[in-house]
C-alpha atoms as a PDB file:
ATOM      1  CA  UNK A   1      10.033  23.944 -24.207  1.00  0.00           C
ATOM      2  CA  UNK A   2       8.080  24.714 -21.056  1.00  0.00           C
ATOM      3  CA  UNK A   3       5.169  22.232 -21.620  1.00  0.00           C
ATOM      4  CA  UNK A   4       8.051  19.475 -22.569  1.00  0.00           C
ATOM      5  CA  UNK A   5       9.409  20.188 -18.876  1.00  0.00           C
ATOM      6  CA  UNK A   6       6.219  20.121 -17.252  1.00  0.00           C
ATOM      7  CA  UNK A   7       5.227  16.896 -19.184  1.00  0.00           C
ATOM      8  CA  UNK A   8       8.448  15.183 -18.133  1.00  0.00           C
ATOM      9  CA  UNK A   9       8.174  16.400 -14.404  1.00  0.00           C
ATOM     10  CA  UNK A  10       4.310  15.005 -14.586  1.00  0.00           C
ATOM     11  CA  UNK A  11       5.420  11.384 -16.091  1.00  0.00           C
ATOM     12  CA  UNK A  12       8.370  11.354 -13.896  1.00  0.00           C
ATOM     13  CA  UNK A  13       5.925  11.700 -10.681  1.00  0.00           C
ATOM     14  CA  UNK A  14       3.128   9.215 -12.043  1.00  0.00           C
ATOM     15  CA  UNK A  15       5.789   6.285 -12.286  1.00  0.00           C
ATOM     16  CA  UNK A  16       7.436   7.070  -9.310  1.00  0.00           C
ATOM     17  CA  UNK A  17       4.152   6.802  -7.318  1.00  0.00           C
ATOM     18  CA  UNK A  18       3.269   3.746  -9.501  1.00  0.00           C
ATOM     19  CA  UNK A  19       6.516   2.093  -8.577  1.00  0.00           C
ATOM     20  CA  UNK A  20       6.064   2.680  -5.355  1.00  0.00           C
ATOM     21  CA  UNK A  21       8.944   5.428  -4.465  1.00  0.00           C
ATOM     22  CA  UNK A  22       6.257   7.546  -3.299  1.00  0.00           C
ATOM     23  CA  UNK A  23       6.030   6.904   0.537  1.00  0.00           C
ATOM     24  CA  UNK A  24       3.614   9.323   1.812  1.00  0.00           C
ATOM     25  CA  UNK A  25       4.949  11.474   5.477  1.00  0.00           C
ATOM     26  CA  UNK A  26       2.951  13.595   7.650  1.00  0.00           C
ATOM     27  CA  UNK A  27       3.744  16.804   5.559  1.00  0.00           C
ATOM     28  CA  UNK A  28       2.549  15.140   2.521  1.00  0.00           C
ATOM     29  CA  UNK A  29      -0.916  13.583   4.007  1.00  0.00           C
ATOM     30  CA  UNK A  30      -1.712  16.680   5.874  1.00  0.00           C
ATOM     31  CA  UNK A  31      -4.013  18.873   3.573  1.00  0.00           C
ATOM     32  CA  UNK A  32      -3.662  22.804   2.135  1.00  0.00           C
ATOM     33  CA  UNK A  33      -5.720  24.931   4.877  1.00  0.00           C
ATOM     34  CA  UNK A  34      -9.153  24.777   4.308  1.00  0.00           C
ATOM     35  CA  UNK A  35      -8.818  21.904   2.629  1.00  0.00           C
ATOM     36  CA  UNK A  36      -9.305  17.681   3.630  1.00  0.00           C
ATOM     37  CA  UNK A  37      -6.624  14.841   2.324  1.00  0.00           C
ATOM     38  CA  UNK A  38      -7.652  11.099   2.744  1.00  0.00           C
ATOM     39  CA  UNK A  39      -5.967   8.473   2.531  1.00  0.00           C
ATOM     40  CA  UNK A  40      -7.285   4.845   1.941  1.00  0.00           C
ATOM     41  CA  UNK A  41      -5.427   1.655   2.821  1.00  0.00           C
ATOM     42  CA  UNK A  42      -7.078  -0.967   0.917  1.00  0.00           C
ATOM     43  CA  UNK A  43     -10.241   0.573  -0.649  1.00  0.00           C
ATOM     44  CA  UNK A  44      -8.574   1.655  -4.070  1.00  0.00           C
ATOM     45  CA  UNK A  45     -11.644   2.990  -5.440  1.00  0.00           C
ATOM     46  CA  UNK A  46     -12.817   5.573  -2.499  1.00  0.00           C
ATOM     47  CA  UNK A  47     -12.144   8.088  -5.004  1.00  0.00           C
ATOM     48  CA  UNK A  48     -14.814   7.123  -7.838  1.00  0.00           C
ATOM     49  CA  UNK A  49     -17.517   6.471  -4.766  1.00  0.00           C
ATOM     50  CA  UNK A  50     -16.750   9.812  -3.010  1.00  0.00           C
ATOM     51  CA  UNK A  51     -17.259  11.516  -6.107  1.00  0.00           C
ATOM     52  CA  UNK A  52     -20.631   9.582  -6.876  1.00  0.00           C
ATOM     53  CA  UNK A  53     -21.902  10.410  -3.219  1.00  0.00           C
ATOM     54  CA  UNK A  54     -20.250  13.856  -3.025  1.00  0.00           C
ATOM     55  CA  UNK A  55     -20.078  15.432  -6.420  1.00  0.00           C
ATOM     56  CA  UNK A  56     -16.439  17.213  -6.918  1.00  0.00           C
ATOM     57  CA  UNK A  57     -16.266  19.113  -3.647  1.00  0.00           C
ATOM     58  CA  UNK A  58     -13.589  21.886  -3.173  1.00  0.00           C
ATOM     59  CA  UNK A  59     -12.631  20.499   0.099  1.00  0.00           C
ATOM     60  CA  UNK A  60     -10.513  17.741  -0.499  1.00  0.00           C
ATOM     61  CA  UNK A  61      -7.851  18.542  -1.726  1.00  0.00           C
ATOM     62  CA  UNK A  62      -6.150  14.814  -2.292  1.00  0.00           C
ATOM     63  CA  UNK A  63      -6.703  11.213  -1.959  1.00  0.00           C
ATOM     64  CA  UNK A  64      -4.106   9.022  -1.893  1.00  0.00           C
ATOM     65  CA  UNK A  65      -4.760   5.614  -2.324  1.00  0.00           C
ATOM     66  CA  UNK A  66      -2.494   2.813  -0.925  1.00  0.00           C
ATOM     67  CA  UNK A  67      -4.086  -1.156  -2.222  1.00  0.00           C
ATOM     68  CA  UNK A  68      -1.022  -2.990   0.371  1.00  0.00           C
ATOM     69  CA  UNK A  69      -2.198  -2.935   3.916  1.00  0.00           C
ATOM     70  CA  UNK A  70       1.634  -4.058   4.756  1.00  0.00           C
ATOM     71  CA  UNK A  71       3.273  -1.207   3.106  1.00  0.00           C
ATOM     72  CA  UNK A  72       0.946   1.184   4.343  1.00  0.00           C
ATOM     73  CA  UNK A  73       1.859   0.060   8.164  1.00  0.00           C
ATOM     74  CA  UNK A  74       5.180  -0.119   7.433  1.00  0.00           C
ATOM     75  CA  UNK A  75       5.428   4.031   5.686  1.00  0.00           C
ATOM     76  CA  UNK A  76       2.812   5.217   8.231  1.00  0.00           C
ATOM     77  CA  UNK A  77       3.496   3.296  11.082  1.00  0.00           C
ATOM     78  CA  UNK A  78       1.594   5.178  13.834  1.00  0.00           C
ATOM     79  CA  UNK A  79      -1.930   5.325  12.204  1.00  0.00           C
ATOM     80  CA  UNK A  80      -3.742   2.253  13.337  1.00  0.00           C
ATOM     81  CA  UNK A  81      -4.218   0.196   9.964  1.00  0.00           C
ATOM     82  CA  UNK A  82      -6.558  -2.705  10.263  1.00  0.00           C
ATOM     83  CA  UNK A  83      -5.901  -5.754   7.583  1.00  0.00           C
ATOM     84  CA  UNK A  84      -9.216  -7.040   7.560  1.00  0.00           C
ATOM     85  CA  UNK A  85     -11.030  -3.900   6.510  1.00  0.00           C
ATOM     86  CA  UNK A  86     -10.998  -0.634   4.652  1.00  0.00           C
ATOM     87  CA  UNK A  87      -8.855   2.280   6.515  1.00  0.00           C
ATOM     88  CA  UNK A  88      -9.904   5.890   5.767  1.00  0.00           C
ATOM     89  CA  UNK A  89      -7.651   8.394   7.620  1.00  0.00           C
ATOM     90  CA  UNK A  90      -8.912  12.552   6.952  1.00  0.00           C
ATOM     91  CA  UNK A  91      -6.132  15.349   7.602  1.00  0.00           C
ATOM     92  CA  UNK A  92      -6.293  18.605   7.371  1.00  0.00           C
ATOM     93  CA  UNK A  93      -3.516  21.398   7.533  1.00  0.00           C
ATOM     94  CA  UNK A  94      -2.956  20.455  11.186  1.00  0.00           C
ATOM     95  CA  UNK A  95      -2.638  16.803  10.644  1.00  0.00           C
ATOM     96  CA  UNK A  96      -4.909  13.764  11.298  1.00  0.00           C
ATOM     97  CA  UNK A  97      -8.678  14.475  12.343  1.00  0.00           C
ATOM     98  CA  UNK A  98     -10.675  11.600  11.713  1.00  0.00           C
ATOM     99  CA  UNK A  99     -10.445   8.082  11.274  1.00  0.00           C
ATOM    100  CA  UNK A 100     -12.362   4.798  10.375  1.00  0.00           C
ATOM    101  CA  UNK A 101     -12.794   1.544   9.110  1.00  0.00           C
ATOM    102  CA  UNK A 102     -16.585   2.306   7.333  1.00  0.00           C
ATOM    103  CA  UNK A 103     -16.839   4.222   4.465  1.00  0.00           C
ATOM    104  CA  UNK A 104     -20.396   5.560   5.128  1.00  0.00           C
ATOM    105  CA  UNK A 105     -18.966   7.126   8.662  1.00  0.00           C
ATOM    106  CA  UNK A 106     -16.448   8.375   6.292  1.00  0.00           C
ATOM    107  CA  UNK A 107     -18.975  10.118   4.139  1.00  0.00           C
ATOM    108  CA  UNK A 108     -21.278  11.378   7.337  1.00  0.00           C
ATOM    109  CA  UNK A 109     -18.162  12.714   8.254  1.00  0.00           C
ATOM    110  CA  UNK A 110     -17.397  14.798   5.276  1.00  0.00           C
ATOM    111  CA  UNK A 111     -21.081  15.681   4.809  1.00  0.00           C
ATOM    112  CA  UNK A 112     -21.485  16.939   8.206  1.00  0.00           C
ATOM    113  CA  UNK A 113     -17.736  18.974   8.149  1.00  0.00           C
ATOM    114  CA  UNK A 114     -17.244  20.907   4.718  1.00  0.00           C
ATOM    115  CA  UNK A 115     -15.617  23.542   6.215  1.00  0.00           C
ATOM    116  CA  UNK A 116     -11.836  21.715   7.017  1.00  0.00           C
ATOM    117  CA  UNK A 117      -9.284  24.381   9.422  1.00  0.00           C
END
């Protein structure tokens, strides 16, 4: 009965995100301590190419991935969201830390900090 309830919990969560009733807020983007969250506004596939470049690193914790540059500014209004290129935004337990627009700045930047606060 207990893996029934945690099956229905786990499809319940996938199609809400998938329908979009997921809107991500600080307390969700912001990462477990010692650990980084990203999330992407338009690059959908940051995920596959961080794990190519990276390997499976224990320092990220999550990646959330957001393909609509539109509803991205309009549930995260105050990061600076640029429609004509990729957005990569890093938190950590304390909130936002890094930003940018190129992916390999992205990946310096998680090369050269693997130790998130």
């Amino acid at each position: 009965m207990k893996k029934f309830t945690s099956s229905i919990i786990f499809l319940v969560t996938i199609v809400c995100i998938l329908s979009g009733c997921f809107k991500p807020t600080d307390k969700d983007l912001a990462s477990v301590k010692g650990t980084y969250s990203i999330y992407s506004v338009g690059d959908y596939e940051v995920d596959v190419k961080l794990e190519e470049d990276l390997g499976l690193v224990n320092y990220i914790h999550s990646i959330t991935l957001e393909k609509d540059y539109e509803y991205a500014k309009e549930v995260v209004p105050y990061l600076k969201i640029d429609k004509s290129k990729y957005n990569y935004f890093v938190f950590d337990s304390k909130g936002l830390i890094y930003e940018t627009t190129d992916y390999g700045k992205l990946l310096r930047f998680l090369k050269d900090n693997p130790n998130p606060k």
